[in-house]
C-alpha atoms as a PDB file:
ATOM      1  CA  UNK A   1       0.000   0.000   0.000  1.00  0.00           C
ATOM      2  CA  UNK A   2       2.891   2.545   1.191  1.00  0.00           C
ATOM      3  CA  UNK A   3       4.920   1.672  -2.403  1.00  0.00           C
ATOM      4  CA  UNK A   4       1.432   2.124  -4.373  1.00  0.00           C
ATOM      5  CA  UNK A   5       1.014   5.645  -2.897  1.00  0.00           C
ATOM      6  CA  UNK A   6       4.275   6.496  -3.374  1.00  0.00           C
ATOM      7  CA  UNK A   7       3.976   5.699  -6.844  1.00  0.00           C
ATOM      8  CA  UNK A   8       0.573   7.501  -6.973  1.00  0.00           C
ATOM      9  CA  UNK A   9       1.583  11.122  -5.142  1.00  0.00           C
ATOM     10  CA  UNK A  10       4.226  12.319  -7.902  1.00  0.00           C
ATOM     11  CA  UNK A  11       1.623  11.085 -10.668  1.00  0.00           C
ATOM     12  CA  UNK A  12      -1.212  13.182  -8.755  1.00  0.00           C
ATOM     13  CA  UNK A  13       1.475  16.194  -8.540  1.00  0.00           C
ATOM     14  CA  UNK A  14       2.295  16.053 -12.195  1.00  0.00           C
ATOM     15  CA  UNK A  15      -1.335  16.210 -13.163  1.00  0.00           C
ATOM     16  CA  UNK A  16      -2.325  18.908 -11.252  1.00  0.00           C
ATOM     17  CA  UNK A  17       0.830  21.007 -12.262  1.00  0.00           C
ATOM     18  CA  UNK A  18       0.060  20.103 -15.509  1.00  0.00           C
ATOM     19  CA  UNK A  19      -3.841  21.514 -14.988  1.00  0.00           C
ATOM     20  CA  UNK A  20      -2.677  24.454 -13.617  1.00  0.00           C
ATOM     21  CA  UNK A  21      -0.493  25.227 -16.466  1.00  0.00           C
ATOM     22  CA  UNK A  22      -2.829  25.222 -18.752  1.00  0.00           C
ATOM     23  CA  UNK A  23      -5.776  27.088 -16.763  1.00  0.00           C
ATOM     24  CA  UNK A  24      -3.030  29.888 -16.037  1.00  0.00           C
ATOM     25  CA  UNK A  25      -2.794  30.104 -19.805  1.00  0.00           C
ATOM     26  CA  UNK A  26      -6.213  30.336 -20.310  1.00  0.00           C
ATOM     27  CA  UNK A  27      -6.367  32.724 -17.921  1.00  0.00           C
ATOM     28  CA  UNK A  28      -4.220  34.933 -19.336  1.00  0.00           C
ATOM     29  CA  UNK A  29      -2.832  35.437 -22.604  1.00  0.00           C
ATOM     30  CA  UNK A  30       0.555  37.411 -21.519  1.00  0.00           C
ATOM     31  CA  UNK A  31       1.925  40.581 -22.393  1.00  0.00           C
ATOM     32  CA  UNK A  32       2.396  40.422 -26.096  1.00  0.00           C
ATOM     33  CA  UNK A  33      -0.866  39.792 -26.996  1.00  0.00           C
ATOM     34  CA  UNK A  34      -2.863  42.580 -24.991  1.00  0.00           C
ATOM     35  CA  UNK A  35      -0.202  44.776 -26.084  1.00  0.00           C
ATOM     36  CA  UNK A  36      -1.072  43.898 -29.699  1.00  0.00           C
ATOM     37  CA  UNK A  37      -4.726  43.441 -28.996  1.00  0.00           C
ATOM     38  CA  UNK A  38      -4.604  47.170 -28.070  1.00  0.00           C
ATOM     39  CA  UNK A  39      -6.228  46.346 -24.680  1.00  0.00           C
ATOM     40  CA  UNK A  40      -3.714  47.149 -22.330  1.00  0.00           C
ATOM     41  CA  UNK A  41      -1.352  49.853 -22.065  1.00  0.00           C
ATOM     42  CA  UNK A  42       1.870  49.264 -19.898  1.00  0.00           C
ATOM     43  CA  UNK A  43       4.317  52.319 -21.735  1.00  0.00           C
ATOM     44  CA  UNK A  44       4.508  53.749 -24.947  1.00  0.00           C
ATOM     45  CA  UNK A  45       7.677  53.369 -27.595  1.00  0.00           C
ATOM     46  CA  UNK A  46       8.591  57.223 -28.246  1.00  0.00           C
ATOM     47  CA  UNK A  47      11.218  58.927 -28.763  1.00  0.00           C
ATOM     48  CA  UNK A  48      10.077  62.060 -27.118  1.00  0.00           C
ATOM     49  CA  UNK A  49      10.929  63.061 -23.768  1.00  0.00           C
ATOM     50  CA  UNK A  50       7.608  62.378 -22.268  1.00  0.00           C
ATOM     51  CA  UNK A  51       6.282  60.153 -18.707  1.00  0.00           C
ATOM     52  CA  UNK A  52       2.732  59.806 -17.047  1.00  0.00           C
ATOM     53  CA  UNK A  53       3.043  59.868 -13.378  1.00  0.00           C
ATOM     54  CA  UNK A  54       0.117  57.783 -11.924  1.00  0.00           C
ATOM     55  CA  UNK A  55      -1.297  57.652  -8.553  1.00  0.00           C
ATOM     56  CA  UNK A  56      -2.950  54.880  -7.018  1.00  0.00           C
ATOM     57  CA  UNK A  57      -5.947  54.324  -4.244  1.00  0.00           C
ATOM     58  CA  UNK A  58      -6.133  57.898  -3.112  1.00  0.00           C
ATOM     59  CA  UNK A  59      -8.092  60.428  -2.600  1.00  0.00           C
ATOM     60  CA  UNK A  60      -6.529  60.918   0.576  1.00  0.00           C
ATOM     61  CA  UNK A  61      -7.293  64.047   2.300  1.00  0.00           C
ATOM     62  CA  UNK A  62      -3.359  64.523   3.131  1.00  0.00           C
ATOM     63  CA  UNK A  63      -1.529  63.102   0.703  1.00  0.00           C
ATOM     64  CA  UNK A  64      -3.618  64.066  -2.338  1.00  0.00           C
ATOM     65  CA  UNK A  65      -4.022  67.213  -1.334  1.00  0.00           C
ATOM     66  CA  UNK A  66      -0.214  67.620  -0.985  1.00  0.00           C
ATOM     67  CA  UNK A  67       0.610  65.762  -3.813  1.00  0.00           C
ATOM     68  CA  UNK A  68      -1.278  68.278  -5.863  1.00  0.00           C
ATOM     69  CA  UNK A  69       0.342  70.724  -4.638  1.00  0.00           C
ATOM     70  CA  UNK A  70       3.994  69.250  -5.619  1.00  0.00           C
ATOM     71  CA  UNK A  71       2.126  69.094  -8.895  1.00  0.00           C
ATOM     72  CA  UNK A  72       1.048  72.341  -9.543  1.00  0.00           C
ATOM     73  CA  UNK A  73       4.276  73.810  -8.387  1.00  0.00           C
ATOM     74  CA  UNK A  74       6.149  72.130 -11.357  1.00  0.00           C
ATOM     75  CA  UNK A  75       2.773  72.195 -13.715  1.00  0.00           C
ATOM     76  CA  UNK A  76       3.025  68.338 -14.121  1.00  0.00           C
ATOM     77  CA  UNK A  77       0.489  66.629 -14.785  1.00  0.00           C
ATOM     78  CA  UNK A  78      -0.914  63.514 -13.434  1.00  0.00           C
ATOM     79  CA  UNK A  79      -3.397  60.862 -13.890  1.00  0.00           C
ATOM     80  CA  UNK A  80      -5.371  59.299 -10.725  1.00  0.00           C
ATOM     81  CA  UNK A  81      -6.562  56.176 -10.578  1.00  0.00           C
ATOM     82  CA  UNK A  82      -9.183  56.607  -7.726  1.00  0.00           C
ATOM     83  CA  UNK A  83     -11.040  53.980  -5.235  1.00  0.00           C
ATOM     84  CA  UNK A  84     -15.027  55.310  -5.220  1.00  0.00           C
ATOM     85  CA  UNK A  85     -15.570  55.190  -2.139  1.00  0.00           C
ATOM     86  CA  UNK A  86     -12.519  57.346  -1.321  1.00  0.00           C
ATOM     87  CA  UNK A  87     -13.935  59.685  -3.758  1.00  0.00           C
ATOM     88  CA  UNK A  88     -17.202  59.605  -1.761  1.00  0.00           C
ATOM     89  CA  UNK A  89     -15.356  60.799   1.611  1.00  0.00           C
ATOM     90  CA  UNK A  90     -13.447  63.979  -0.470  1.00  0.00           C
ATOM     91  CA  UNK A  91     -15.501  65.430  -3.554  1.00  0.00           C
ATOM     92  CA  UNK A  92     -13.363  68.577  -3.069  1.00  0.00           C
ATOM     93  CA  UNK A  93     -10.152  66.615  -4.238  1.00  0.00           C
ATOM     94  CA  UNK A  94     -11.925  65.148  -6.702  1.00  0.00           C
ATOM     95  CA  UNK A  95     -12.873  68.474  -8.265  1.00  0.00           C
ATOM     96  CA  UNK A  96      -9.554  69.878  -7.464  1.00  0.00           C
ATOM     97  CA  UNK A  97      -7.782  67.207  -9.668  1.00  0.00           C
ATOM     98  CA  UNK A  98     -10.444  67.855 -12.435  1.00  0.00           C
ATOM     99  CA  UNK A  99     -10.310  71.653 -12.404  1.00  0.00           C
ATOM    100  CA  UNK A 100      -6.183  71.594 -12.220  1.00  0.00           C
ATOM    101  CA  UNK A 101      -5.886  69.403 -15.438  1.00  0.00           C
ATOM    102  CA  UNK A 102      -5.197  66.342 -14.051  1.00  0.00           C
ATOM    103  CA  UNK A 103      -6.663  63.166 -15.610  1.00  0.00           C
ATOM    104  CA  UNK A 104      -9.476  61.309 -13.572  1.00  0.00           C
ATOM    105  CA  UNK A 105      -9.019  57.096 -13.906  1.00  0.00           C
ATOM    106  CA  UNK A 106     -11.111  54.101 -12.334  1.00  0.00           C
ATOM    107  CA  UNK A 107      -9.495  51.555  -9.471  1.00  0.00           C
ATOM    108  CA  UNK A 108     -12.791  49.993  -8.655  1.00  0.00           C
ATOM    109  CA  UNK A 109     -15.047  51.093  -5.527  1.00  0.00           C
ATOM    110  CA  UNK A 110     -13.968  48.902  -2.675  1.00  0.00           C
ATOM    111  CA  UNK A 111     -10.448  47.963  -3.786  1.00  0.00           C
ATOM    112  CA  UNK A 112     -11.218  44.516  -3.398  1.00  0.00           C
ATOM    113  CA  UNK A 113      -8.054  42.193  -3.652  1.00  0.00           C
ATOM    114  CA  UNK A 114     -10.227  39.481  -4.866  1.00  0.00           C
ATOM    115  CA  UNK A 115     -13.561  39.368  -6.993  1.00  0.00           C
ATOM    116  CA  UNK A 116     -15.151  38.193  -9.810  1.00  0.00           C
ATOM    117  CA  UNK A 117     -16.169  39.928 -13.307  1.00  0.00           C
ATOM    118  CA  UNK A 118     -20.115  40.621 -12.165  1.00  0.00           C
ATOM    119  CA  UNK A 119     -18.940  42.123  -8.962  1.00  0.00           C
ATOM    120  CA  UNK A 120     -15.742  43.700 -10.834  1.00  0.00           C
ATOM    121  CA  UNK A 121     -18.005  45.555 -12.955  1.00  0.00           C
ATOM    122  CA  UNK A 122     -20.154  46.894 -10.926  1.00  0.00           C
ATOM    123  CA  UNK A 123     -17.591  48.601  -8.565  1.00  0.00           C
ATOM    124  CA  UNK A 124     -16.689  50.414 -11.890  1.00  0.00           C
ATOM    125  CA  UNK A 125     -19.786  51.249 -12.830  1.00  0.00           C
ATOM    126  CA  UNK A 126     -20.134  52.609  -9.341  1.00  0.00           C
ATOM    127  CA  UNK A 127     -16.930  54.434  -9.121  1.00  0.00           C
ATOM    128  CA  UNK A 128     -17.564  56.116 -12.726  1.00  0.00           C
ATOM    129  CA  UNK A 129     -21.048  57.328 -11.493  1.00  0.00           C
ATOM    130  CA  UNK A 130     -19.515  59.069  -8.075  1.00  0.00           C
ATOM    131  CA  UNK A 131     -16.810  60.621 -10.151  1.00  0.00           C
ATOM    132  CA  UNK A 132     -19.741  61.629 -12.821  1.00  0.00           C
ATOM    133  CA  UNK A 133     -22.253  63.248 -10.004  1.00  0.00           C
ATOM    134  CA  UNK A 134     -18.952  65.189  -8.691  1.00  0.00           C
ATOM    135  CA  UNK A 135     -17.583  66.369 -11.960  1.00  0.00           C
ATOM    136  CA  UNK A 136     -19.891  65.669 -14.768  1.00  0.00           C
ATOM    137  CA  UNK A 137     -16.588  63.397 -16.433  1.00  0.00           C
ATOM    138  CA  UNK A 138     -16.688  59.663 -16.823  1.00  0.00           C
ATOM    139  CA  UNK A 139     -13.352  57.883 -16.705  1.00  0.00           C
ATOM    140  CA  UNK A 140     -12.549  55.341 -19.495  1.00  0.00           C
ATOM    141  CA  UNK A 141      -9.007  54.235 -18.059  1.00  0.00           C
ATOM    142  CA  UNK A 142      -9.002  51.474 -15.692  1.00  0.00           C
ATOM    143  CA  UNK A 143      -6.317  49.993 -13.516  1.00  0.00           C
ATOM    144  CA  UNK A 144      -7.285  46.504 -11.659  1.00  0.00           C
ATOM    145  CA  UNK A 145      -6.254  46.314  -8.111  1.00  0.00           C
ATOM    146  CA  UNK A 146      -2.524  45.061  -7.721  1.00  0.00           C
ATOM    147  CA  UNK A 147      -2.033  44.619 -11.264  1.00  0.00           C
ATOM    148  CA  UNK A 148      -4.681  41.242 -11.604  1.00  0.00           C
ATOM    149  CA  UNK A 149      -6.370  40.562 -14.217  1.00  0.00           C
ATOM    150  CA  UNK A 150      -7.502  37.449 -16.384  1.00  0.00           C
ATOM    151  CA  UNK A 151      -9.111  37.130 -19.817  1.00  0.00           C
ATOM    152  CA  UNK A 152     -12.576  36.978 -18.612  1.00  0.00           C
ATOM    153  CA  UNK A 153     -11.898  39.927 -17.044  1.00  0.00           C
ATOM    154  CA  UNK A 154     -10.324  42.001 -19.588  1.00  0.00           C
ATOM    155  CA  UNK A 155     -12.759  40.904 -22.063  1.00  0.00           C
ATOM    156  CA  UNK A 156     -16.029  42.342 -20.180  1.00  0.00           C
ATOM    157  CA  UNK A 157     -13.942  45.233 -19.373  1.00  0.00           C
ATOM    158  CA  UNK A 158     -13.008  46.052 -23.815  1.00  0.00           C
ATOM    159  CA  UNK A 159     -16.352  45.020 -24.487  1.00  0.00           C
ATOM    160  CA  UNK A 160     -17.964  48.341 -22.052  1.00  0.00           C
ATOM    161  CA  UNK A 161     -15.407  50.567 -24.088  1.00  0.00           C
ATOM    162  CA  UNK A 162     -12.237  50.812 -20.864  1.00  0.00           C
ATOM    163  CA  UNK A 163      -8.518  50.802 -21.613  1.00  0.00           C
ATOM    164  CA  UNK A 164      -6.674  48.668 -18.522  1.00  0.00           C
ATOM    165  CA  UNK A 165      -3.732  50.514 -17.817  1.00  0.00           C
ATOM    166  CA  UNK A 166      -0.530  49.303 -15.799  1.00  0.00           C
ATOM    167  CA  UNK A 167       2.601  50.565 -15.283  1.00  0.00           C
ATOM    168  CA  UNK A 168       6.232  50.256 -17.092  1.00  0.00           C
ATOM    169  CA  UNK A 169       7.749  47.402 -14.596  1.00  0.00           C
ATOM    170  CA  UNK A 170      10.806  48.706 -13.733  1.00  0.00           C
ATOM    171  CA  UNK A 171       9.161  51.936 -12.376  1.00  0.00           C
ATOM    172  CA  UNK A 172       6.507  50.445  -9.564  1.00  0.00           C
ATOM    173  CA  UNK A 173       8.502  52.846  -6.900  1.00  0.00           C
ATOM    174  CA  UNK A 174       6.702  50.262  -4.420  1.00  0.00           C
ATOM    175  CA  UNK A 175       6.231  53.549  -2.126  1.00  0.00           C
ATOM    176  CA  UNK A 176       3.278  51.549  -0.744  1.00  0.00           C
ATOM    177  CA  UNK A 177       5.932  49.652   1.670  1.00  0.00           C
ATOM    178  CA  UNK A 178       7.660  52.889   2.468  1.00  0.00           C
ATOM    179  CA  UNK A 179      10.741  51.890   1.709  1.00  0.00           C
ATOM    180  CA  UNK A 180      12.268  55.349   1.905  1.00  0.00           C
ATOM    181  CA  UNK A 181      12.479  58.417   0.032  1.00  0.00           C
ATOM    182  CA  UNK A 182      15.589  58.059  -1.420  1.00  0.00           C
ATOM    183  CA  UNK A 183      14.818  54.391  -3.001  1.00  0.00           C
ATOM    184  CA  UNK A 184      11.377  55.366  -4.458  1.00  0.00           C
ATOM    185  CA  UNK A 185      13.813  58.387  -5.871  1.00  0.00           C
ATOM    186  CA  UNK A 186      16.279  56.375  -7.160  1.00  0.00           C
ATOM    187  CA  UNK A 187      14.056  53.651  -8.618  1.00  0.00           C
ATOM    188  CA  UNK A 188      12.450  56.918 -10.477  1.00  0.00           C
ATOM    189  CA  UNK A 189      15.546  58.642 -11.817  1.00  0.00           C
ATOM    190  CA  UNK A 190      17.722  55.818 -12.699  1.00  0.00           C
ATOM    191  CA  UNK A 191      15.231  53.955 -14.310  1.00  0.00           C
ATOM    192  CA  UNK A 192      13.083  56.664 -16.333  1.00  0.00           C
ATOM    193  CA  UNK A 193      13.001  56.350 -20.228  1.00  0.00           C
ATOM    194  CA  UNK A 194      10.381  58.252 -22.708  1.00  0.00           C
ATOM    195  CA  UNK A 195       6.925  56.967 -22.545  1.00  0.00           C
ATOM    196  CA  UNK A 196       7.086  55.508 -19.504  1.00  0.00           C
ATOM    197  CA  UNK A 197       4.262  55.524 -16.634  1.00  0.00           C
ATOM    198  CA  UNK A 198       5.395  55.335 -13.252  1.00  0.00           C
ATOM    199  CA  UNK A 199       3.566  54.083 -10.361  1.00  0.00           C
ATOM    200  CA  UNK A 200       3.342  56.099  -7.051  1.00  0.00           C
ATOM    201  CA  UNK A 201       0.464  55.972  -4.687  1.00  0.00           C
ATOM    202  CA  UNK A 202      -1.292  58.625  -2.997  1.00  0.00           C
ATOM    203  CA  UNK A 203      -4.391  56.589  -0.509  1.00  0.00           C
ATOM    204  CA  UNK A 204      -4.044  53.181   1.176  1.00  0.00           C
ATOM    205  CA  UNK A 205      -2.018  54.588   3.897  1.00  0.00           C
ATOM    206  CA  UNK A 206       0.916  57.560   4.822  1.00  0.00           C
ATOM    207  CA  UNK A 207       2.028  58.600   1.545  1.00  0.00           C
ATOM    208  CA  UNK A 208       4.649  61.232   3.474  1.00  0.00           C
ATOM    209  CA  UNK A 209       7.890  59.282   1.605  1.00  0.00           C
ATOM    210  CA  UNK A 210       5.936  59.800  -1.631  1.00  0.00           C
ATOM    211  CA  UNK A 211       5.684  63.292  -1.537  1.00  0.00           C
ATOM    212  CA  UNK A 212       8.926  64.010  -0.770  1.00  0.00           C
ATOM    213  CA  UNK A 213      10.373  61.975  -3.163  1.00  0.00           C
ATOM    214  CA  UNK A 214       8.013  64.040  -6.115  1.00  0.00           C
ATOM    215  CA  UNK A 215       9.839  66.929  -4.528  1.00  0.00           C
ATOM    216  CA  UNK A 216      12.968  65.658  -5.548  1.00  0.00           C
ATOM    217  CA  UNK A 217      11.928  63.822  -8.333  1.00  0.00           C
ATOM    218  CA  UNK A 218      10.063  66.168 -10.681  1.00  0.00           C
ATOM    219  CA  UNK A 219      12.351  69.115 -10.991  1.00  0.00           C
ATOM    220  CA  UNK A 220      15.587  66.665 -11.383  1.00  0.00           C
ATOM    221  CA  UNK A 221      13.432  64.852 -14.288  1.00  0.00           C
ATOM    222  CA  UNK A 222      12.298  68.614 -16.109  1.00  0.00           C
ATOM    223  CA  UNK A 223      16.302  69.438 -16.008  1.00  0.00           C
ATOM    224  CA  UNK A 224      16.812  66.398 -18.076  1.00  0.00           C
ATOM    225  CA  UNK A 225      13.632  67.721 -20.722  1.00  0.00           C
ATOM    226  CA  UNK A 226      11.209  65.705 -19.435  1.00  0.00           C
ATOM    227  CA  UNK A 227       7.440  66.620 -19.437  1.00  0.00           C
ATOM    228  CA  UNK A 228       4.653  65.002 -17.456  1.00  0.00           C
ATOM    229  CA  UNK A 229       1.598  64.141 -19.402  1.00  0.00           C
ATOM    230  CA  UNK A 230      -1.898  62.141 -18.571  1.00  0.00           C
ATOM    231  CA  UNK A 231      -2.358  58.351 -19.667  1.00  0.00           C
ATOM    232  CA  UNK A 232      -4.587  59.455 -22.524  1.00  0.00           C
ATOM    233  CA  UNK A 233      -1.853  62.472 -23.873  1.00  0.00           C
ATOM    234  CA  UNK A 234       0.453  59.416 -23.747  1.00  0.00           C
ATOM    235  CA  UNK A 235      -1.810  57.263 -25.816  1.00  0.00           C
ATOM    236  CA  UNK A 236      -2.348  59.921 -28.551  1.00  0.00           C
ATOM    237  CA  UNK A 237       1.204  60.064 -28.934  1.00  0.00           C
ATOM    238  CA  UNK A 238       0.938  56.255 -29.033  1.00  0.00           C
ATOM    239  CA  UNK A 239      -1.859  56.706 -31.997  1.00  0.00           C
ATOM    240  CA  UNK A 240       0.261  59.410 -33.801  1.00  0.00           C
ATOM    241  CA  UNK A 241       2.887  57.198 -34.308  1.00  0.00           C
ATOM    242  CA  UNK A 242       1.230  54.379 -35.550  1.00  0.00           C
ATOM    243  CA  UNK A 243      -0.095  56.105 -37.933  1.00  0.00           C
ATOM    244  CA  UNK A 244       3.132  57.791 -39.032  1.00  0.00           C
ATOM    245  CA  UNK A 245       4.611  54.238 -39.206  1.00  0.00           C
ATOM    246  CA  UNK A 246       1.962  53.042 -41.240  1.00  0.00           C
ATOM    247  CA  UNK A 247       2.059  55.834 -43.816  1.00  0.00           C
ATOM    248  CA  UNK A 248       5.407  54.972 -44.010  1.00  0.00           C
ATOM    249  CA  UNK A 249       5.093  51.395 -44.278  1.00  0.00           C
ATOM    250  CA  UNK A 250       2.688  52.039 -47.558  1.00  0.00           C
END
């Protein structure tokens, strides 16, 4: 009996592995093929000196509110990716964003870390209508929560007309962990390249470390000719080239 389920447990392990393979797969068709699908953004190939500076899971009514003013000082730019019920509990940051240029983006209601697509779409729907009844603007950017996604999801999500945007890898500043201001800084300036979006966050917790790193951050990276655009700026540049390229390719 021992020798039979010996025999038995790496066969059982191998199948399983071999299920989960293929479900992951299913799951998810990878980077290349969103990319080319046009349904998910994670940067932009451009020569021009250009970034999108993102904030997640805010408003917060500290951090925000100082974040926009590192912001304004340097006229950057910004795009927010807001929780709706954060937006609930400060309409006043919400309009401030809106009526200082800044670009308005969905990260679901609750910030759930887990869900499914009916209850996924839902807390977009409801996010889009708080930040509609505050600023008469409905969002068509989406990020999921930590980056998760799967085909199902991404599907429903094209089909109701949202881009899903992410970040450029290298430049999650992880400023979530508060690792210090001088790493998110670092991670920021040493990895930067043109039509890249960089993750920062400005809810969840004490953004403090974020906001002085921006303070270092932005006027070192508009030395070096850098300008800060939205998501959407960076995706017409995205559109402008394609069509340049396939004028050319004619």
């Amino acid at each position: 009996m021992k020798k039979l389920l010996l025999f038995l447990l790496p066969l059982c392990l191998i199948t399983v592995s071999f299920f989960y393979v293929k479900a992951s797969s299913y799951d998810n068709k990878g980077r290349k093929y969103y990319e080319e699908a046009g349904q998910i953004l994670w940067e932009i190939k451009t020569e021009e000196k250009i970034i999108a500076l993102t904030f997640d899971d805010g408003p917060h009514r500290t951090y925000t509110a100082d974040v926009l003013d590192v912001l304004n000082k340097y006229q950057a730019k910004a795009t927010f990716f807001i929780v709706g019920q954060n937006a609930e509990k400060n309409p006043e940051l919400i309009s401030r964003m809106y009526d200082e240029g800044h670009e308005l983006a969905n990260h679901t209601y609750t910030h759930p870390l887990k869900t499914n697509v009916s209850n996924l779409m839902k807390e977009i729907d409801q996010t889009n209508e708080t930040l509609y009844s505050i600023t008469g603007f409905k969002p068509t950017l989406f990020r999921p929560v930590e980056g998760q996604f799967s085909d199902a999801m991404i599907d429903a999500i094209a089909k109701e007309g949202y881009k899903v945007v992410m970040w450029s890898w290298h430049l999650d500043t992880l400023d979530w962990k508060s690792p210090g201001v001088n790493r998110i800084v670092n991670t920021v300036l040493k990895g930067v390249k043109a039509g890249n979006i960089v993750l920062f966050h400005d809810g969840g917790g004490n953004r403090a470390q974020t906001v002085k790193a921006l303070e270092q951050i932005l006027p070192e990276l508009e030395k070096q000719g850098y300008r800060f655009v939205t998501v959407s700026e960076l995706l017409e540049v995205q559109m402008a080239h394609k069509k340049m390229e396939k004028k050319q390719s004619c």
